[in-house]
Protein backbone atom coordinates (compact mmCIF):
# COMPACT_ATOMS: atom_id res chain seq x y z
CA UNK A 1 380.66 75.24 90.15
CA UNK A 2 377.14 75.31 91.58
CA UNK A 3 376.31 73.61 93.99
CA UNK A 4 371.63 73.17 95.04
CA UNK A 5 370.56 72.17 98.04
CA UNK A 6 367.47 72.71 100.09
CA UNK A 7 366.95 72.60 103.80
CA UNK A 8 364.13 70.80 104.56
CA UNK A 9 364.03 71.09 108.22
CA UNK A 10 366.28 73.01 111.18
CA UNK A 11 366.49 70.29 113.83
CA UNK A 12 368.29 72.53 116.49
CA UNK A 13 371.20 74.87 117.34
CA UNK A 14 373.87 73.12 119.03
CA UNK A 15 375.57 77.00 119.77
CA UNK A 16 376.17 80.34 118.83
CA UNK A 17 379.04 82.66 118.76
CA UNK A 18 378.84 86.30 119.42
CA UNK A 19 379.10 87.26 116.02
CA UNK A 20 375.67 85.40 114.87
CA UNK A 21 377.45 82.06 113.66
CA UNK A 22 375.60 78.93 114.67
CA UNK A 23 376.36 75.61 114.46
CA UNK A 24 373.32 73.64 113.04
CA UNK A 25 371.60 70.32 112.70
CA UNK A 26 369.61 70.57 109.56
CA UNK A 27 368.26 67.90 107.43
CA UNK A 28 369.26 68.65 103.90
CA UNK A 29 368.18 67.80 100.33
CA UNK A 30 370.99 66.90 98.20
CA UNK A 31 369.40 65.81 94.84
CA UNK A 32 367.51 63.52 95.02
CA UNK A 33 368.39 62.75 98.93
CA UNK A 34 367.56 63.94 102.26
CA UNK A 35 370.66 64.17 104.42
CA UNK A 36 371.23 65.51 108.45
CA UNK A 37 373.48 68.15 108.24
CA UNK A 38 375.90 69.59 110.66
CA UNK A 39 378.20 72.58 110.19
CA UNK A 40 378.57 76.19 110.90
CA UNK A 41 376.36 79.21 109.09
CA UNK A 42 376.85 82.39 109.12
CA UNK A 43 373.60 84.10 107.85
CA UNK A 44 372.85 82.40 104.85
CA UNK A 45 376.02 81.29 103.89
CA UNK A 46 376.92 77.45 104.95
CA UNK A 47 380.64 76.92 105.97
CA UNK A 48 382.85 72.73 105.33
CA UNK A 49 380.56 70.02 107.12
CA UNK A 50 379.20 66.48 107.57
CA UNK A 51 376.34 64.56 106.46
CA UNK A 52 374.86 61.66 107.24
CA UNK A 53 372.03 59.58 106.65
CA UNK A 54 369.75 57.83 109.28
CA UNK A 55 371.63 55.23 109.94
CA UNK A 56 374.55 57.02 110.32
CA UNK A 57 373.23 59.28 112.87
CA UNK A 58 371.94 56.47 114.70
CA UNK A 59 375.52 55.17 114.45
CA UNK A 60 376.73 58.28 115.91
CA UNK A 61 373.88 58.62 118.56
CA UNK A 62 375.37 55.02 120.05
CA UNK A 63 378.86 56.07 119.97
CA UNK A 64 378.13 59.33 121.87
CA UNK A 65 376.15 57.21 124.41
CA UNK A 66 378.57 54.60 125.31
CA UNK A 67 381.18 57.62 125.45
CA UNK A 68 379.11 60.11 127.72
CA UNK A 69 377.85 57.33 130.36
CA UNK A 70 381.64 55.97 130.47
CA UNK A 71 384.82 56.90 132.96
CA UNK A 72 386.53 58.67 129.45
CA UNK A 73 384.74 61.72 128.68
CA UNK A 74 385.83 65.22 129.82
């Protein structure tokens, strides 16, 4: 099974492990469609992640707000 994609853009890396793996925020063509991307690489090769589209990520942006300026996080 093949599976194309093109990476359009690295928006940041959130960290890195010793041995070189990152985990990424990319934004990712799928087809016809431009996704942000987060998961783990390892050189070239992309490990399981999540996409989203904008509004998504602007979905998540609000949640992580309200969560980090609250009493609950760690």
């Amino acid at each position: 099974m093949s599976f194309n994609y093109d990476i359009k853009e690295t928006i940041g890396i959130i960290s890195k492990k010793l041995n070189g793996e990152t985990l990424e925020l990319k934004i990712i063509r799928y087809g016809n469609y431009d996704k942000f991307d987060l998961r783990r690489w390892s050189n070239s090769i992309m490990y399981k992640g999540i996409t989203m589209n904008l509004d998504e990520l602007k979905a998540l942006k609000t949640l992580l707000n309200q969560y980090l300026t609250s009493d609950n996080n760690f």
